[in-house]
PDB file of N, CA and C in Angstrom:
ATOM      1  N   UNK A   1       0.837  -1.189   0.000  1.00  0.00           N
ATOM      2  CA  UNK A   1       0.000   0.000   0.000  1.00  0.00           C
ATOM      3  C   UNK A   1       0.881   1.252   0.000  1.00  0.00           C
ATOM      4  N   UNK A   2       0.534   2.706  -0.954  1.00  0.00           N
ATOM      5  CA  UNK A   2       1.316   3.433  -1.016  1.00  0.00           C
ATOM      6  C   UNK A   2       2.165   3.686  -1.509  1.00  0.00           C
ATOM      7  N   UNK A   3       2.370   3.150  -2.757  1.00  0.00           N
ATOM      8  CA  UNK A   3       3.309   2.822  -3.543  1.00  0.00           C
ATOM      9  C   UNK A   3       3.429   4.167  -4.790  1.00  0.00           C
ATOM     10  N   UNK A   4       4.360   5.066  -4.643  1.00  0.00           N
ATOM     11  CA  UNK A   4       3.968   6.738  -5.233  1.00  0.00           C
ATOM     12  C   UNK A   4       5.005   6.122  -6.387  1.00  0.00           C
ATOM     13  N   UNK A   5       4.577   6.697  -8.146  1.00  0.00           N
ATOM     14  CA  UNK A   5       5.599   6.539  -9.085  1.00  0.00           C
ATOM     15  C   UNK A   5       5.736   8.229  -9.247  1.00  0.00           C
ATOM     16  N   UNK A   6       6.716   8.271 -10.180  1.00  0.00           N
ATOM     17  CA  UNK A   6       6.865   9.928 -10.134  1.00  0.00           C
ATOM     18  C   UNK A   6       7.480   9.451 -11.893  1.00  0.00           C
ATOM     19  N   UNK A   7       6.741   9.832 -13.254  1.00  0.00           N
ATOM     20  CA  UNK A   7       7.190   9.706 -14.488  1.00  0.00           C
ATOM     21  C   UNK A   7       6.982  11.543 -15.369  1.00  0.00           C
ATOM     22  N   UNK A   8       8.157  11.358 -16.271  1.00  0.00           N
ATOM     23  CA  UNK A   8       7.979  12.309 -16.996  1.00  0.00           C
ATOM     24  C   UNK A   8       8.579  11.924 -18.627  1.00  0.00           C
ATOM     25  N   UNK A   9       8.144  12.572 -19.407  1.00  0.00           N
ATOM     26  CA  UNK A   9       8.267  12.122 -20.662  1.00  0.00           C
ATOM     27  C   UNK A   9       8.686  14.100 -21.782  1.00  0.00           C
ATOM     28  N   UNK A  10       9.849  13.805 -22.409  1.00  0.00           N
ATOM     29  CA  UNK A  10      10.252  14.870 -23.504  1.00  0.00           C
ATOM     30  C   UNK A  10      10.172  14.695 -24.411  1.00  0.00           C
ATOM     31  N   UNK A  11       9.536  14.995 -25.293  1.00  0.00           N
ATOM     32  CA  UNK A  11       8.914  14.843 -27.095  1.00  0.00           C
ATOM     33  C   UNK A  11       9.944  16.382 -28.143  1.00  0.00           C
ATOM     34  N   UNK A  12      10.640  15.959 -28.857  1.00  0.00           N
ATOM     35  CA  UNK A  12      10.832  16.649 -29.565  1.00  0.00           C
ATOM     36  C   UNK A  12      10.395  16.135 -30.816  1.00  0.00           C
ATOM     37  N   UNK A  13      10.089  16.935 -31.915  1.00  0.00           N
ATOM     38  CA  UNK A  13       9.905  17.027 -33.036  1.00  0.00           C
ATOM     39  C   UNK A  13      10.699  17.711 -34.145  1.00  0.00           C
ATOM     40  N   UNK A  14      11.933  16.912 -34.598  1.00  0.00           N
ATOM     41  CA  UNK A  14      13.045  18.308 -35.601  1.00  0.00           C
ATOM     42  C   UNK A  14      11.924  18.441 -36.565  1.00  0.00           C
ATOM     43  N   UNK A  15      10.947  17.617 -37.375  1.00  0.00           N
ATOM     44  CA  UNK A  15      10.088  18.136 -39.027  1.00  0.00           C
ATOM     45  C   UNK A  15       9.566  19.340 -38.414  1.00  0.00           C
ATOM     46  N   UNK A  16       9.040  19.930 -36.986  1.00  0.00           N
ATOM     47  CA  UNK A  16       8.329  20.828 -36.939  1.00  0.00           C
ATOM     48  C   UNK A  16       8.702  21.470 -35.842  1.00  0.00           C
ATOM     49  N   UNK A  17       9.315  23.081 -36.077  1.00  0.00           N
ATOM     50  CA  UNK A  17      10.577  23.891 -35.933  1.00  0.00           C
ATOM     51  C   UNK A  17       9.824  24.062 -34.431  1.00  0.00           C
ATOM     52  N   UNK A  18      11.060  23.906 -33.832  1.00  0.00           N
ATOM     53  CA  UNK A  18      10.449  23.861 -31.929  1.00  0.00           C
ATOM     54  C   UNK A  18       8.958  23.381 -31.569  1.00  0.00           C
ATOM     55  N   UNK A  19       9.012  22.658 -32.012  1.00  0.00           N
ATOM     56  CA  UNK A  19       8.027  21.814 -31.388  1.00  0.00           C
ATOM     57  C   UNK A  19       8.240  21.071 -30.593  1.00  0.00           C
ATOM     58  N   UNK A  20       8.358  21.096 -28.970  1.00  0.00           N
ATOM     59  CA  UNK A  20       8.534  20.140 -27.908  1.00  0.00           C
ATOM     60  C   UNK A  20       7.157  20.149 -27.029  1.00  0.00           C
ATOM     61  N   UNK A  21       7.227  19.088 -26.642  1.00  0.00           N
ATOM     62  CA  UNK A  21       5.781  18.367 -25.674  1.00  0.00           C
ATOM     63  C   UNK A  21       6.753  17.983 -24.655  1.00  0.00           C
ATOM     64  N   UNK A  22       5.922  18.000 -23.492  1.00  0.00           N
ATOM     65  CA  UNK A  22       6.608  17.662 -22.063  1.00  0.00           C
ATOM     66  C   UNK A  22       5.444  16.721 -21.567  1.00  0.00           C
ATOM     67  N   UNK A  23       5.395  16.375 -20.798  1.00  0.00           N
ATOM     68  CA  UNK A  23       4.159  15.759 -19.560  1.00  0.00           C
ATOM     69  C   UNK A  23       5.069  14.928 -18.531  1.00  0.00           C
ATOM     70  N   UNK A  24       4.257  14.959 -17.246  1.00  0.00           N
ATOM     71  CA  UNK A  24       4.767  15.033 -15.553  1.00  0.00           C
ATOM     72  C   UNK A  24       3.255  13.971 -15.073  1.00  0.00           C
ATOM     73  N   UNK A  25       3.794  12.912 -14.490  1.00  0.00           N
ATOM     74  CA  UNK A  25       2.719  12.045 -13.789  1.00  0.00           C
ATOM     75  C   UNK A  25       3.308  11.833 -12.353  1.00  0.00           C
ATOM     76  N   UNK A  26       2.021  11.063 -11.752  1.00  0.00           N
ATOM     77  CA  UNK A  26       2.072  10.606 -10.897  1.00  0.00           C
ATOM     78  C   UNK A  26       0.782   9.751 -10.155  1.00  0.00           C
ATOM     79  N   UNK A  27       1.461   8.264 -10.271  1.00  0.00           N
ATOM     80  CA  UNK A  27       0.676   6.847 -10.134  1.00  0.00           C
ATOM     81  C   UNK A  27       1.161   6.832  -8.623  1.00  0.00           C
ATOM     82  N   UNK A  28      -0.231   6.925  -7.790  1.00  0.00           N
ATOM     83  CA  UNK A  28      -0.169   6.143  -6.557  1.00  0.00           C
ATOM     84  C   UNK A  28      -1.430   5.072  -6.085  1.00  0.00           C
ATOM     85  N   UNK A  29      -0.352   3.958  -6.067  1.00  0.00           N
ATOM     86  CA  UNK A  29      -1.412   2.541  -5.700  1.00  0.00           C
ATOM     87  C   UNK A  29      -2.026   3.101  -4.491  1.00  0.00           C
ATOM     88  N   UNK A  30      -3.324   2.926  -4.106  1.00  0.00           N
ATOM     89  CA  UNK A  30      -4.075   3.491  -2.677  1.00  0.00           C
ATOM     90  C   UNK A  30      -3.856   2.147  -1.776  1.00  0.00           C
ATOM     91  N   UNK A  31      -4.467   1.089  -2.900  1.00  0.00           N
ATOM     92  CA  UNK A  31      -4.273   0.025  -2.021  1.00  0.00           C
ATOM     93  C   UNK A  31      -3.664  -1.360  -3.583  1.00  0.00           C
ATOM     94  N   UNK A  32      -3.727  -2.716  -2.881  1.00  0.00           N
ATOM     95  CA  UNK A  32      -3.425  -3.675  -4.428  1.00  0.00           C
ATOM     96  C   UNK A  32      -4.039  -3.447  -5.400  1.00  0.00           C
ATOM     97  N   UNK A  33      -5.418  -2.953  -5.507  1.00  0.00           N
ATOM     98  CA  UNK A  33      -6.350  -3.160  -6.606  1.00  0.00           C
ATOM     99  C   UNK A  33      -6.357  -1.962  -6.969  1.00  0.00           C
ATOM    100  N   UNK A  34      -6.019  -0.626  -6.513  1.00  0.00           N
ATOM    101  CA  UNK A  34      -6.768   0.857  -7.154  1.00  0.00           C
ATOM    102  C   UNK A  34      -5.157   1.444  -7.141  1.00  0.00           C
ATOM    103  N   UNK A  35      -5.252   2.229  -8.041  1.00  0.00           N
ATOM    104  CA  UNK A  35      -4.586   3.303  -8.390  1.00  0.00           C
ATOM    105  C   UNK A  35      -5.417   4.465  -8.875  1.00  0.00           C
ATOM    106  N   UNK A  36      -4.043   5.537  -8.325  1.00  0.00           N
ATOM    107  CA  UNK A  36      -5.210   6.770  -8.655  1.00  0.00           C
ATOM    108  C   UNK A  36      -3.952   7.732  -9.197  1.00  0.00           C
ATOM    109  N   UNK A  37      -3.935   8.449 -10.575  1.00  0.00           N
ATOM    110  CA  UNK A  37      -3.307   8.855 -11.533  1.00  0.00           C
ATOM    111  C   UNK A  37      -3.655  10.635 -11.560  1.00  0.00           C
ATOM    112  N   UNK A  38      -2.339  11.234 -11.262  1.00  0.00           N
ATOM    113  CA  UNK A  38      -2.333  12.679 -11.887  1.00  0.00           C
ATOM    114  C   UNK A  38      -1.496  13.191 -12.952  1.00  0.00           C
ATOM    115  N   UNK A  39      -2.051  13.637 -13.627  1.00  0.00           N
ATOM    116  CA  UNK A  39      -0.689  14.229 -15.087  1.00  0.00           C
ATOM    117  C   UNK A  39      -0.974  15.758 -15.717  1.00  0.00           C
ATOM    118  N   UNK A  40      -0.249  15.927 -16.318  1.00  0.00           N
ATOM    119  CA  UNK A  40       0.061  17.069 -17.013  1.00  0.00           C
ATOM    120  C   UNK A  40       0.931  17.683 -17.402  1.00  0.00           C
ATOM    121  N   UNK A  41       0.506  18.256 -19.046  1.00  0.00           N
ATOM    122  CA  UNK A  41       1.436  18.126 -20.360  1.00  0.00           C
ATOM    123  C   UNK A  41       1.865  19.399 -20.990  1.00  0.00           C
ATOM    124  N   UNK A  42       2.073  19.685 -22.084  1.00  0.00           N
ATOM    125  CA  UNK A  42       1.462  21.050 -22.475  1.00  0.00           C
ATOM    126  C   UNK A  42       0.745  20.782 -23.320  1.00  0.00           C
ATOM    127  N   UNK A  43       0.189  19.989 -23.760  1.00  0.00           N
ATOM    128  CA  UNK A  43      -1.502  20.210 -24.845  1.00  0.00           C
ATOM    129  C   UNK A  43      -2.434  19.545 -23.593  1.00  0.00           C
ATOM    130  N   UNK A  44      -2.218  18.546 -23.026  1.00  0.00           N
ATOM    131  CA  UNK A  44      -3.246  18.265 -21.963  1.00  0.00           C
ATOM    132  C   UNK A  44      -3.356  19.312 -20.495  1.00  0.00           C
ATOM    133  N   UNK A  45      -3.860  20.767 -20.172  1.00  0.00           N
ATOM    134  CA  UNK A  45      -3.434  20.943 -18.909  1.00  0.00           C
ATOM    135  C   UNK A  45      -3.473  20.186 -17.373  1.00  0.00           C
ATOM    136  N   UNK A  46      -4.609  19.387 -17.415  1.00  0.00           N
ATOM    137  CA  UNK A  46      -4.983  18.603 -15.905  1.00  0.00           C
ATOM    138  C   UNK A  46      -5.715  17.518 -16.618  1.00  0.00           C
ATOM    139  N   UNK A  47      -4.902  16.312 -16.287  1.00  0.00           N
ATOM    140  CA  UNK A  47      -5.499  15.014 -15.962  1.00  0.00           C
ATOM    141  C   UNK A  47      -5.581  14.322 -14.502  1.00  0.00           C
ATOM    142  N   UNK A  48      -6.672  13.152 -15.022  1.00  0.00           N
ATOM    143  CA  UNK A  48      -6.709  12.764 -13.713  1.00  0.00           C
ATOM    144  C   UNK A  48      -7.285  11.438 -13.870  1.00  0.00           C
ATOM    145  N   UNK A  49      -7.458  10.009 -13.373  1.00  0.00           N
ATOM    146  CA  UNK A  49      -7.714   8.583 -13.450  1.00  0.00           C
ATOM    147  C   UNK A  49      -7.154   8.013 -12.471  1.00  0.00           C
ATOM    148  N   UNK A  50      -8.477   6.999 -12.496  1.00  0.00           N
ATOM    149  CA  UNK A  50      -8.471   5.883 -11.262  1.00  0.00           C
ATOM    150  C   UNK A  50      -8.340   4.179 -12.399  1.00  0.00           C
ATOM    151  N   UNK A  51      -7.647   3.071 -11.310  1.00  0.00           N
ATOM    152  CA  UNK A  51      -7.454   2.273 -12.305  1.00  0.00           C
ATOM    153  C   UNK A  51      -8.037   1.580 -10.849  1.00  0.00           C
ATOM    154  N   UNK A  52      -9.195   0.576 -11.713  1.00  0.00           N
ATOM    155  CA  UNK A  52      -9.487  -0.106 -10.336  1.00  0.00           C
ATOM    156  C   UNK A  52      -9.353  -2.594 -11.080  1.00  0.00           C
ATOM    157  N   UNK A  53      -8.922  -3.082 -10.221  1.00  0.00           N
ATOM    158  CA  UNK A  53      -8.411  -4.461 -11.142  1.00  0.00           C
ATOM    159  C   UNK A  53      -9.081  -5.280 -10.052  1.00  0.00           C
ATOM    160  N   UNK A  54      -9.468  -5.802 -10.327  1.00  0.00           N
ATOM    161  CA  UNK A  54     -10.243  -6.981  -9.718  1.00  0.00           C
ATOM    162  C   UNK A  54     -10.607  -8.514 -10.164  1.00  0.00           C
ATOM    163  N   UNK A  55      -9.563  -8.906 -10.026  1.00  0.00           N
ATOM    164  CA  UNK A  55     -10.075 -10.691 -10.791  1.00  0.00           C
ATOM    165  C   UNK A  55     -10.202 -10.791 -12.141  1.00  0.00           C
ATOM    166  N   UNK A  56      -8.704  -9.871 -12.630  1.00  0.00           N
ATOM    167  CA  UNK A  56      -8.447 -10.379 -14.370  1.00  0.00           C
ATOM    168  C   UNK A  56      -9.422  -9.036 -15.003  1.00  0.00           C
ATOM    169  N   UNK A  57     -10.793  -8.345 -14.008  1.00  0.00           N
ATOM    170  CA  UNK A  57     -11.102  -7.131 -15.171  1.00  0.00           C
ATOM    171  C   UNK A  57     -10.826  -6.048 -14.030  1.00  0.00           C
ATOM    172  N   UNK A  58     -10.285  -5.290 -15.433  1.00  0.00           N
ATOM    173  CA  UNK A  58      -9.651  -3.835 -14.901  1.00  0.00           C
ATOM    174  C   UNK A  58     -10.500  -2.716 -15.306  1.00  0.00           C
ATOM    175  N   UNK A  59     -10.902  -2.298 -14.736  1.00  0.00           N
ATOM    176  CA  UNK A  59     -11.851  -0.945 -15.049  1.00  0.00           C
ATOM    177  C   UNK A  59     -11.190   0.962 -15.316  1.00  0.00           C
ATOM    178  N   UNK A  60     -10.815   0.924 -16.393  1.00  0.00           N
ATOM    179  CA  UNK A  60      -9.876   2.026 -15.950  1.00  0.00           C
ATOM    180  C   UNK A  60     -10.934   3.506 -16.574  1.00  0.00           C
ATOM    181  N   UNK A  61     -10.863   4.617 -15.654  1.00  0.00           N
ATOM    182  CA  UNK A  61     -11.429   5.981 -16.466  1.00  0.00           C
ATOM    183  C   UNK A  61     -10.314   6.579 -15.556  1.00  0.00           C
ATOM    184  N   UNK A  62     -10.444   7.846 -17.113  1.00  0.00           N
ATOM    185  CA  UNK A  62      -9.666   9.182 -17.072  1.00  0.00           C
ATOM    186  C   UNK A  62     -10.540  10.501 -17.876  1.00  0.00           C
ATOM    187  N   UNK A  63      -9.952  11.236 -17.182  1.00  0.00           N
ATOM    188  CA  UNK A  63     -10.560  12.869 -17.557  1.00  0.00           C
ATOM    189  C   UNK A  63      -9.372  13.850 -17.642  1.00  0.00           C
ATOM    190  N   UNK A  64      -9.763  14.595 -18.448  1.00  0.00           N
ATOM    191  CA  UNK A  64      -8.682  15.405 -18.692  1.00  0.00           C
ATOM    192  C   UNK A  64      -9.474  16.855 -19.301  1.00  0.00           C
ATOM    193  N   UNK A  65      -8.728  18.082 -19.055  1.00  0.00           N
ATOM    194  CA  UNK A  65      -9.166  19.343 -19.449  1.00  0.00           C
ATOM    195  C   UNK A  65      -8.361  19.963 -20.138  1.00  0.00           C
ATOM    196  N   UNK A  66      -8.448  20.229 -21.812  1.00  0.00           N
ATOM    197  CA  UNK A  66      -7.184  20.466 -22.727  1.00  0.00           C
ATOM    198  C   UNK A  66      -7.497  21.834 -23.090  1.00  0.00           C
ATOM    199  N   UNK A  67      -6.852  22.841 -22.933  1.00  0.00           N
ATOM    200  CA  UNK A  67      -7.071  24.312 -23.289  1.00  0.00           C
ATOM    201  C   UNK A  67      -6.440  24.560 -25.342  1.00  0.00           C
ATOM    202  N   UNK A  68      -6.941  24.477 -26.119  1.00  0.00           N
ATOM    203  CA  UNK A  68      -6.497  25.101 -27.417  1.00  0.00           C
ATOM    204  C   UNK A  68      -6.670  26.278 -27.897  1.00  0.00           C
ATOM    205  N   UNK A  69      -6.031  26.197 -28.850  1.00  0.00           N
ATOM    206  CA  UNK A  69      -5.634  27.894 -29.401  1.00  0.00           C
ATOM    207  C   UNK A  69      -7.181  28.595 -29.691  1.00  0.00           C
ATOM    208  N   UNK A  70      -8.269  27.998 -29.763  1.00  0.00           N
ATOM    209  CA  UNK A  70      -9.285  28.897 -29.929  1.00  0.00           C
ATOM    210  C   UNK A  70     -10.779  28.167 -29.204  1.00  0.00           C
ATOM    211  N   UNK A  71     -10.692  26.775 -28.163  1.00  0.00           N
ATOM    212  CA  UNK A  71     -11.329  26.827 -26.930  1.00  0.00           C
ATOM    213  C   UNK A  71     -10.843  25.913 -26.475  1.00  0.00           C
ATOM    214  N   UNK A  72     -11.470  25.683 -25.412  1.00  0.00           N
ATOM    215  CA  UNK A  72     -11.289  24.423 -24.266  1.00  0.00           C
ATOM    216  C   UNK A  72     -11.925  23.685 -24.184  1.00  0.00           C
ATOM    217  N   UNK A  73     -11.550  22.267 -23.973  1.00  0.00           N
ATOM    218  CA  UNK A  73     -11.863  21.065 -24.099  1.00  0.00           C
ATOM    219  C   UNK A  73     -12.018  20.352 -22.897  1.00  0.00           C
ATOM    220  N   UNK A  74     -13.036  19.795 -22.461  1.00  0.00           N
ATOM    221  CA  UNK A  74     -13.078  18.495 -21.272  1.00  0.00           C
ATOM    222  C   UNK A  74     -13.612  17.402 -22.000  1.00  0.00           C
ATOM    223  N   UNK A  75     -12.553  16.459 -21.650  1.00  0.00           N
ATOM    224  CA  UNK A  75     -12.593  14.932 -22.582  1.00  0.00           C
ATOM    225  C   UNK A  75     -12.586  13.862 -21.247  1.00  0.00           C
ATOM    226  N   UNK A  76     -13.518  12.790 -21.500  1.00  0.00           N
ATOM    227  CA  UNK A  76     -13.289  11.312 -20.297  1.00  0.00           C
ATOM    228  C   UNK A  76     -13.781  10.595 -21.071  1.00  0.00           C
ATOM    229  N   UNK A  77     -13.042   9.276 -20.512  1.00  0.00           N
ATOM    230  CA  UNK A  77     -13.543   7.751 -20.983  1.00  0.00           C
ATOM    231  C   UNK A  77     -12.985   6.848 -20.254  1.00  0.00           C
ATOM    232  N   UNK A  78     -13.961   5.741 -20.413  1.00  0.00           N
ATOM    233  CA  UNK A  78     -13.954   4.446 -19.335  1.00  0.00           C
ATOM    234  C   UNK A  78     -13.438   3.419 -20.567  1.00  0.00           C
ATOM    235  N   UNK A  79     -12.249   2.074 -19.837  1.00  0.00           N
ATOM    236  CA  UNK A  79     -12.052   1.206 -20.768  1.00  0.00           C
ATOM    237  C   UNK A  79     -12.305   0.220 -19.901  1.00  0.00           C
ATOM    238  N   UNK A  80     -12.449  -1.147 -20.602  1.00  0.00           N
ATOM    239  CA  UNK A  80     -12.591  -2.465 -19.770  1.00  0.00           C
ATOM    240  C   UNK A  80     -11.543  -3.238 -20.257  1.00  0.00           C
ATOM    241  N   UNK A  81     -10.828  -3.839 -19.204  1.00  0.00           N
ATOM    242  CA  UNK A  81     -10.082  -4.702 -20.152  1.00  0.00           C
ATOM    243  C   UNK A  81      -9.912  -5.641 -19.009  1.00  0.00           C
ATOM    244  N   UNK A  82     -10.337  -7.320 -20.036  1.00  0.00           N
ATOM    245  CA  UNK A  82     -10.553  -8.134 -19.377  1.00  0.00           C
ATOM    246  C   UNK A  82      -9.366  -9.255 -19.946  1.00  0.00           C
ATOM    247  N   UNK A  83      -8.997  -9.842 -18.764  1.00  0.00           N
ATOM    248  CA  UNK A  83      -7.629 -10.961 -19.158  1.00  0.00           C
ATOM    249  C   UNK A  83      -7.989 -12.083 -19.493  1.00  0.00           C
ATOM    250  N   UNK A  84      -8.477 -12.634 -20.710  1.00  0.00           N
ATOM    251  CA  UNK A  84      -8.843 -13.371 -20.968  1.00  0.00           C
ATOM    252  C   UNK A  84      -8.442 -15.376 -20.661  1.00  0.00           C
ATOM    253  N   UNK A  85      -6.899 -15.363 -19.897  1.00  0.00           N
ATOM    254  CA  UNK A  85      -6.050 -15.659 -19.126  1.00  0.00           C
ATOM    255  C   UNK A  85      -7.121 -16.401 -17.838  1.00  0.00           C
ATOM    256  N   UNK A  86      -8.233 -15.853 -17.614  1.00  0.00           N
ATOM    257  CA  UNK A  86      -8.547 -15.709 -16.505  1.00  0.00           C
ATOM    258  C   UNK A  86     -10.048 -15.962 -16.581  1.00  0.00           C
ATOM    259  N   UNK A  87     -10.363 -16.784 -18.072  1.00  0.00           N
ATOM    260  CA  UNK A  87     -11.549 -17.424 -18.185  1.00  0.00           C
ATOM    261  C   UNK A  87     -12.293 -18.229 -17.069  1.00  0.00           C
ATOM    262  N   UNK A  88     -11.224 -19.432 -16.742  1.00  0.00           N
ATOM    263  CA  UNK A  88     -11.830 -20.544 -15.820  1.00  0.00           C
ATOM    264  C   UNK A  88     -12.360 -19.734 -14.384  1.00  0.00           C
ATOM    265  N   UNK A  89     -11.467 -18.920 -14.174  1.00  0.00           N
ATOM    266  CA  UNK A  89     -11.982 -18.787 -12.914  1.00  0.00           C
ATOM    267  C   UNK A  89     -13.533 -17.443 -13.065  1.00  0.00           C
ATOM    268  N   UNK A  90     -13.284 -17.234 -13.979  1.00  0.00           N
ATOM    269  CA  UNK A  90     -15.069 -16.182 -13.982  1.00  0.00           C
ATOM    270  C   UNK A  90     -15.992 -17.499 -14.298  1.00  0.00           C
ATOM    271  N   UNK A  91     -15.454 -18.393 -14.690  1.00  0.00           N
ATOM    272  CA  UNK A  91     -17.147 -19.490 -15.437  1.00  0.00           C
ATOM    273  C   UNK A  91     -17.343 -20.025 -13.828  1.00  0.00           C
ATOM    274  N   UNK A  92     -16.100 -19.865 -12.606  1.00  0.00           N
ATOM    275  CA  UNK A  92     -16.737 -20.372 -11.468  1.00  0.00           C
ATOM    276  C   UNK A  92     -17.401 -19.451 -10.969  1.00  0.00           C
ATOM    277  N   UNK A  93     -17.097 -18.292 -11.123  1.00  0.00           N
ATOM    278  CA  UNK A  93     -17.963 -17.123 -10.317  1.00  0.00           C
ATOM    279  C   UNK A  93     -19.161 -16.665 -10.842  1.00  0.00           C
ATOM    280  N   UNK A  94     -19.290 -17.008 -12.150  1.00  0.00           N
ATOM    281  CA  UNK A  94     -20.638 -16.959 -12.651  1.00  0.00           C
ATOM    282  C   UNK A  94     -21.892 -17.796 -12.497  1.00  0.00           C
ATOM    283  N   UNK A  95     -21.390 -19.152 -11.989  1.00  0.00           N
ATOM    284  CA  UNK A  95     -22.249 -20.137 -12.038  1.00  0.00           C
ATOM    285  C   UNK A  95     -22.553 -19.992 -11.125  1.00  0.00           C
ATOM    286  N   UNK A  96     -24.301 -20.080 -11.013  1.00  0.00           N
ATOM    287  CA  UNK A  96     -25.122 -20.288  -9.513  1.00  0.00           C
ATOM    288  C   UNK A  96     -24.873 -21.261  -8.789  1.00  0.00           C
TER     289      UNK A  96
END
């Protein structure tokens, strides 16, 4: 429990004259199953996501608020992703 990552990432682009991207995270497990995610870039200003895993399915959403050159944007979405690895044991938890 408590487990803080600290990531950052530098994007240059030479085809397109100073063009650099930055972005700054930070993944902290709350507990085994949840994580909870902060970031920010310079095209994304504030993100934010929870990753929650439970028995092979992982439930992950994120939101984010992107400011552009002529408005602002609030974008979210939820993904599922299931380990398919991990068939046998859902056909026991499914069955009455």
């Amino acid at each position: 429990m408590g487990e803080l990552k600290l990531n950052s990432n530098l994007n240059y682009f030479p085809s397109q004259k100073d063009k650099v991207n930055y972005s700054f995270g930070v993944d902290f497990n709350l507990v085994d199953n949840i994580k909870f995610i902060l970031g920010h870039s310079k095209k994304i200003k504030y993100s934010a996501g929870i990753i929650f895993n439970f028995q092979g399915i992982t439930i992950e959403y994120g939101a984010g608020y992107q400011k552009l050159e002529t408005f602002n944007m609030f974008h979210h979405g939820v993904d599922l992703v299931f380990n398919l690895n991990m068939a046998n044991k859902w056909q026991k938890l499914l069955k009455p």
